[in-house]
N, C-alpha and C. Protein backbone atom coordinates (compact mmCIF):
# COMPACT_ATOMS: atom_id res chain seq x y z
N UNK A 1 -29.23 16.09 -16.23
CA UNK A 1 -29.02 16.09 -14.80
C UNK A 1 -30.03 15.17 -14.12
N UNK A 2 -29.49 13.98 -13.32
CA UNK A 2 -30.63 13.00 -12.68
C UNK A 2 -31.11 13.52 -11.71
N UNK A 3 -30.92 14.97 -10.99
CA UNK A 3 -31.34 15.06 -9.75
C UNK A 3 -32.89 16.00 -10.16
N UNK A 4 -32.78 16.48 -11.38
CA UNK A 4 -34.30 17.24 -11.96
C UNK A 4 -35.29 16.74 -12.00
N UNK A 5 -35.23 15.04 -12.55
CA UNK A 5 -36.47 14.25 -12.37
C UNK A 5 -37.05 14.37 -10.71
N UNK A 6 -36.49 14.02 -9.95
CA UNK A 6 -36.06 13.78 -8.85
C UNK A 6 -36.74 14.53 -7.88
N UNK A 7 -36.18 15.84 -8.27
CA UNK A 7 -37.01 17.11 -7.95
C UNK A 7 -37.82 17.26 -8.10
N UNK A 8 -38.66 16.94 -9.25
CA UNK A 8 -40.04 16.85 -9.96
C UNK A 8 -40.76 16.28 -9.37
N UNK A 9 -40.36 14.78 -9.12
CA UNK A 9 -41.43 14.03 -8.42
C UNK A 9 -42.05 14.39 -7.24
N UNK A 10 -41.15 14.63 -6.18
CA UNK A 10 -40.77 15.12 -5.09
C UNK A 10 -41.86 16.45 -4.62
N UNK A 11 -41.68 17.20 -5.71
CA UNK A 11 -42.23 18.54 -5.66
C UNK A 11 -43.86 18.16 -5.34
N UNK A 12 -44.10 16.90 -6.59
CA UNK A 12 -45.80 16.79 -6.78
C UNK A 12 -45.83 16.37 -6.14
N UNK A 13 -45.49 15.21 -4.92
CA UNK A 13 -45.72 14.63 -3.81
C UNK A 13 -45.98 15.53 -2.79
N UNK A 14 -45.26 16.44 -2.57
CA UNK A 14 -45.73 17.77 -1.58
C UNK A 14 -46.80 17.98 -1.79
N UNK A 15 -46.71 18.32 -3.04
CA UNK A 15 -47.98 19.24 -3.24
C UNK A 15 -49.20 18.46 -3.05
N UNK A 16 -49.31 16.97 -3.62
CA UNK A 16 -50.60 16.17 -2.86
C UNK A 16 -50.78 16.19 -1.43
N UNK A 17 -49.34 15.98 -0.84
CA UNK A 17 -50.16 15.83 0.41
C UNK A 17 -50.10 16.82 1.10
N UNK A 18 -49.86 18.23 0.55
CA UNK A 18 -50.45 19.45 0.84
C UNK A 18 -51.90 19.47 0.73
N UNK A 19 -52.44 19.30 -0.44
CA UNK A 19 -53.77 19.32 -1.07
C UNK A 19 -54.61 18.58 0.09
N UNK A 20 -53.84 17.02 0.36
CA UNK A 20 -55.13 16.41 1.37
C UNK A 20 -55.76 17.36 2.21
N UNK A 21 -53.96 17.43 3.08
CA UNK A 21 -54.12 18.29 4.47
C UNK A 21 -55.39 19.00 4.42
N UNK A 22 -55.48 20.09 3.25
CA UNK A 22 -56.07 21.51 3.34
C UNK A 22 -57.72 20.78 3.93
N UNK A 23 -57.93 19.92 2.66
CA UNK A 23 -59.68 19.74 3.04
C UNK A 23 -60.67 19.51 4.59
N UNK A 24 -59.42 18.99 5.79
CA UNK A 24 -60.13 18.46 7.10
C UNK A 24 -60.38 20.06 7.53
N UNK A 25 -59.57 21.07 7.15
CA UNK A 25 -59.76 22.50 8.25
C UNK A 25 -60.41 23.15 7.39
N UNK A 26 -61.24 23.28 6.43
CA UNK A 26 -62.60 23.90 5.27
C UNK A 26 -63.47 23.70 5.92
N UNK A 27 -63.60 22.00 6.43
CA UNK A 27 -64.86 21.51 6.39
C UNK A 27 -66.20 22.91 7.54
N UNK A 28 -65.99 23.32 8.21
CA UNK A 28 -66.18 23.90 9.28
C UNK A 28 -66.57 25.84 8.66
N UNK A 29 -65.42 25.27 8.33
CA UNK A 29 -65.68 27.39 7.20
C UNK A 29 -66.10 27.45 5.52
N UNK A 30 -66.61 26.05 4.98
CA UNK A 30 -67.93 25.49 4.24
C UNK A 30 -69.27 26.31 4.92
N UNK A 31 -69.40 25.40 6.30
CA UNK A 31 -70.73 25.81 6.64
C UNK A 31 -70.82 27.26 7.12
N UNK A 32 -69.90 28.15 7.68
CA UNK A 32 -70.14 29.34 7.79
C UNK A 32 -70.44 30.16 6.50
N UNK A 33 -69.35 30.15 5.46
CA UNK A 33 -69.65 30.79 4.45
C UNK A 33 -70.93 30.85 4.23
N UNK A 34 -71.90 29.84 4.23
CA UNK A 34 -73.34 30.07 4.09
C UNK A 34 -74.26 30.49 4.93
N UNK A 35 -73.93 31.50 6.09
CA UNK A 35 -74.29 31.89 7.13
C UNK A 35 -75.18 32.99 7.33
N UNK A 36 -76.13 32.94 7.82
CA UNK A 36 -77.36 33.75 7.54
C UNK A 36 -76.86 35.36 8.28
N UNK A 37 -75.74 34.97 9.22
CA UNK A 37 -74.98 35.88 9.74
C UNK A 37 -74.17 36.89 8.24
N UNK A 38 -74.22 37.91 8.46
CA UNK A 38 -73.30 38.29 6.92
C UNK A 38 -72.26 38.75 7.67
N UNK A 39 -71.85 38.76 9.05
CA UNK A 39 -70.40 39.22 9.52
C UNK A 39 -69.98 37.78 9.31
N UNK A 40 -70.25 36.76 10.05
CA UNK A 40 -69.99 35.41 10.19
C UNK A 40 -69.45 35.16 8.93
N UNK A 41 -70.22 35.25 7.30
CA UNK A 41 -70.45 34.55 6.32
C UNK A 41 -68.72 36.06 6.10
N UNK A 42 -68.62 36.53 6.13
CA UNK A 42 -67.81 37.52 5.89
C UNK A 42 -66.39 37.41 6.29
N UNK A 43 -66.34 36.83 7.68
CA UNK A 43 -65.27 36.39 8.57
C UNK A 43 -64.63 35.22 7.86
N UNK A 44 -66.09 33.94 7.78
CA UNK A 44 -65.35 32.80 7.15
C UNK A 44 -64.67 33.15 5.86
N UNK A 45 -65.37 33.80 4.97
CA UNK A 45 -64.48 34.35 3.88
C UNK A 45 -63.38 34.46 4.31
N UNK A 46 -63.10 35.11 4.55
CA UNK A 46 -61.36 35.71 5.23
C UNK A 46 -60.55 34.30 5.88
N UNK A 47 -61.11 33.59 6.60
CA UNK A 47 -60.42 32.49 6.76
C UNK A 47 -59.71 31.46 5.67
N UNK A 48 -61.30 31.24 4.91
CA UNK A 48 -60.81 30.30 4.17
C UNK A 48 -59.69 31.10 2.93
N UNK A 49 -59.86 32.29 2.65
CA UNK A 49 -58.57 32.68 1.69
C UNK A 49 -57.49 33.18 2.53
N UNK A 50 -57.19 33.22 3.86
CA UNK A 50 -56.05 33.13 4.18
C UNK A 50 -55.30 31.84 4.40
N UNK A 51 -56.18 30.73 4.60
CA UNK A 51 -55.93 29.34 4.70
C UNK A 51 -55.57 29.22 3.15
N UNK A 52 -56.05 29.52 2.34
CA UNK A 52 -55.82 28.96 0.97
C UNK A 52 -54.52 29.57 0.34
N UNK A 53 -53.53 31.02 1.08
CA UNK A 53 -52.70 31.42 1.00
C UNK A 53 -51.68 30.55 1.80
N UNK A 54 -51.76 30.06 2.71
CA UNK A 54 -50.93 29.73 3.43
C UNK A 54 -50.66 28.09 2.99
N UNK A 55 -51.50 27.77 2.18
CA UNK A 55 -51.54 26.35 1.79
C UNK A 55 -50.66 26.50 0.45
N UNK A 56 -51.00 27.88 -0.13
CA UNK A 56 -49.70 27.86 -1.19
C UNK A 56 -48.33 28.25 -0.83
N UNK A 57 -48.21 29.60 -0.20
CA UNK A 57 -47.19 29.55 0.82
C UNK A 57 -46.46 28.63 1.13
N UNK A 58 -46.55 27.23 1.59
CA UNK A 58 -46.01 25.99 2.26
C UNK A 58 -45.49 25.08 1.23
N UNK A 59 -46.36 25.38 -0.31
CA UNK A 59 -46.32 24.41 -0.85
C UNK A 59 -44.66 25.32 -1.94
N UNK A 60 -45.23 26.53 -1.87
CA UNK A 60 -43.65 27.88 -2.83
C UNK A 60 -42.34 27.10 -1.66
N UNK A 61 -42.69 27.10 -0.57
CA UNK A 61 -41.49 26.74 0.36
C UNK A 61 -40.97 25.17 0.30
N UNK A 62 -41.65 24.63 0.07
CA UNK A 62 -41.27 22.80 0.04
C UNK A 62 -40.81 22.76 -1.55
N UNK A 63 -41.18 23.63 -2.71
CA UNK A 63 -40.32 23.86 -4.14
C UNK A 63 -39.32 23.73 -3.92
N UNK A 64 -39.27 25.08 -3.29
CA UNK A 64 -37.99 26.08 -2.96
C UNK A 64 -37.15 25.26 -2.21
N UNK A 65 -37.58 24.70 -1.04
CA UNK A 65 -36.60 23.52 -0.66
C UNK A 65 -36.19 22.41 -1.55
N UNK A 66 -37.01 22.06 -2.15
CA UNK A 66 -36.49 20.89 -3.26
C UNK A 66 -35.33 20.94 -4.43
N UNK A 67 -35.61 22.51 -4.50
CA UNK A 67 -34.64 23.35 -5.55
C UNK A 67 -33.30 23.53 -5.17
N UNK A 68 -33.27 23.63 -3.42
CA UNK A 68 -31.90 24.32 -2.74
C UNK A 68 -31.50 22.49 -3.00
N UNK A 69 -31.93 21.83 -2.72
CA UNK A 69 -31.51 20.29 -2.06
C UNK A 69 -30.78 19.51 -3.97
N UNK A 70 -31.37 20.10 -5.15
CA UNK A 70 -31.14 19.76 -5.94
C UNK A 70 -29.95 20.37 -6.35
N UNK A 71 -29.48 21.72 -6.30
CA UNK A 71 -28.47 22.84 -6.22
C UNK A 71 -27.60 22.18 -5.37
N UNK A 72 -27.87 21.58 -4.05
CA UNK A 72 -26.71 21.32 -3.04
C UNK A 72 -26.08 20.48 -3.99
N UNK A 73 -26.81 19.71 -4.31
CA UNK A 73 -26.40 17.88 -4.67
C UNK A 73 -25.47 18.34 -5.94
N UNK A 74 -26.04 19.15 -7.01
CA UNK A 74 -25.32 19.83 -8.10
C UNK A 74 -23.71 20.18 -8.08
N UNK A 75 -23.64 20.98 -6.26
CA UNK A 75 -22.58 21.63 -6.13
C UNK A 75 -21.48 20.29 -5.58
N UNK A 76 -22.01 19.52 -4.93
CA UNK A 76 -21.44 18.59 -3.99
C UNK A 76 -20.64 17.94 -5.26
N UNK A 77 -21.52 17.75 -6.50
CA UNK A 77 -21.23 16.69 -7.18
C UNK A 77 -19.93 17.31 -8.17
N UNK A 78 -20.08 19.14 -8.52
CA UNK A 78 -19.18 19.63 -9.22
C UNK A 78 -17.70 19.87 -8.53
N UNK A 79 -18.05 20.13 -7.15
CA UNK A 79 -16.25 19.69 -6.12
C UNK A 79 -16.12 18.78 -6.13
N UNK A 80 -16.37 17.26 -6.34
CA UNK A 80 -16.03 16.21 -6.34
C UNK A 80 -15.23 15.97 -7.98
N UNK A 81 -16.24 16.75 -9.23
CA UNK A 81 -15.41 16.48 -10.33
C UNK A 81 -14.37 17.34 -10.34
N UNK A 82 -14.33 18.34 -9.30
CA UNK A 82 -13.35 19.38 -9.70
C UNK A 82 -11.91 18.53 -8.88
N UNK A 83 -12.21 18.16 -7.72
CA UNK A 83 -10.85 17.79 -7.20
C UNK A 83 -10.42 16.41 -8.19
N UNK A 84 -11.20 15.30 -8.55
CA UNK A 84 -10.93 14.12 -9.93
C UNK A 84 -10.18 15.00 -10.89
N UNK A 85 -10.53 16.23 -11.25
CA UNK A 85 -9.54 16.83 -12.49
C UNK A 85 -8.07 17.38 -12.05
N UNK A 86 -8.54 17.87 -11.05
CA UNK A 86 -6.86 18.16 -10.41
C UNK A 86 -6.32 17.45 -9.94
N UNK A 87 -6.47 16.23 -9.40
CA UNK A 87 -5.45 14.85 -9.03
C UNK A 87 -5.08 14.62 -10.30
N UNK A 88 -5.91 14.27 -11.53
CA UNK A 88 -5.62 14.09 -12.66
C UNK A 88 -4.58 14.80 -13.39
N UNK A 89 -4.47 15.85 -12.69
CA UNK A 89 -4.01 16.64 -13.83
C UNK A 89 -2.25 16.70 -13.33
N UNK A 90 -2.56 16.61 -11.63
CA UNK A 90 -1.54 16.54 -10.59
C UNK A 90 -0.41 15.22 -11.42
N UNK A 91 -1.38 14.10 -11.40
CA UNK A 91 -0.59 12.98 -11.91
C UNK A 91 -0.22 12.77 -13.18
N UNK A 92 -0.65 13.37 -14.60
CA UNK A 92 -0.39 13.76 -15.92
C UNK A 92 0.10 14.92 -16.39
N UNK A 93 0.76 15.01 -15.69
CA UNK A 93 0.89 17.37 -16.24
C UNK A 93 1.86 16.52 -17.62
């Protein structure tokens, strides 16, 4: 199936420029984590692993889209052979 490569590539391309994204909004809850504050240093915790959920989150959903878009193309392509066999078959019985 040519549309699997396809998908593949596609997928890791998300996922890089998922990866960039993440690093500009850390930079900031880096320096808290080390915070002489222990609510502060406690809080940023919680940020940065809900950020780090939501960065996978986005990235399960842009799969998952890649997967439906590969499935569409699959289905599009099996009604197209299906009506070729029944004209065919229309014109050879």
């Amino acid at each position: 199936m040519p549309t699997f490569p396809f998908a593949a590539a596609l997928l890791l391309a998300s996922t890089l420029a998922f990866t960039s994204c993440q690093s500009g909004t850390e930079a900031p809850v880096a320096a808290d984590l080390n915070s002489a504050n222990p609510t502060v240093a406690e809080q940023a915790r919680k940020v940065q692993e809900l950020s780090t959920q939501v960065e996978r989150q986005k990235a399960v959903i842009e799969t998952e889209k890649t997967k439906l878009t590969a499935l569409q193309q699959q289905l599009d392509g099996s009604r197209q052979n299906l009506d070729g066999i029944k004209k065919e078959v229309q014109a050879n019985p």
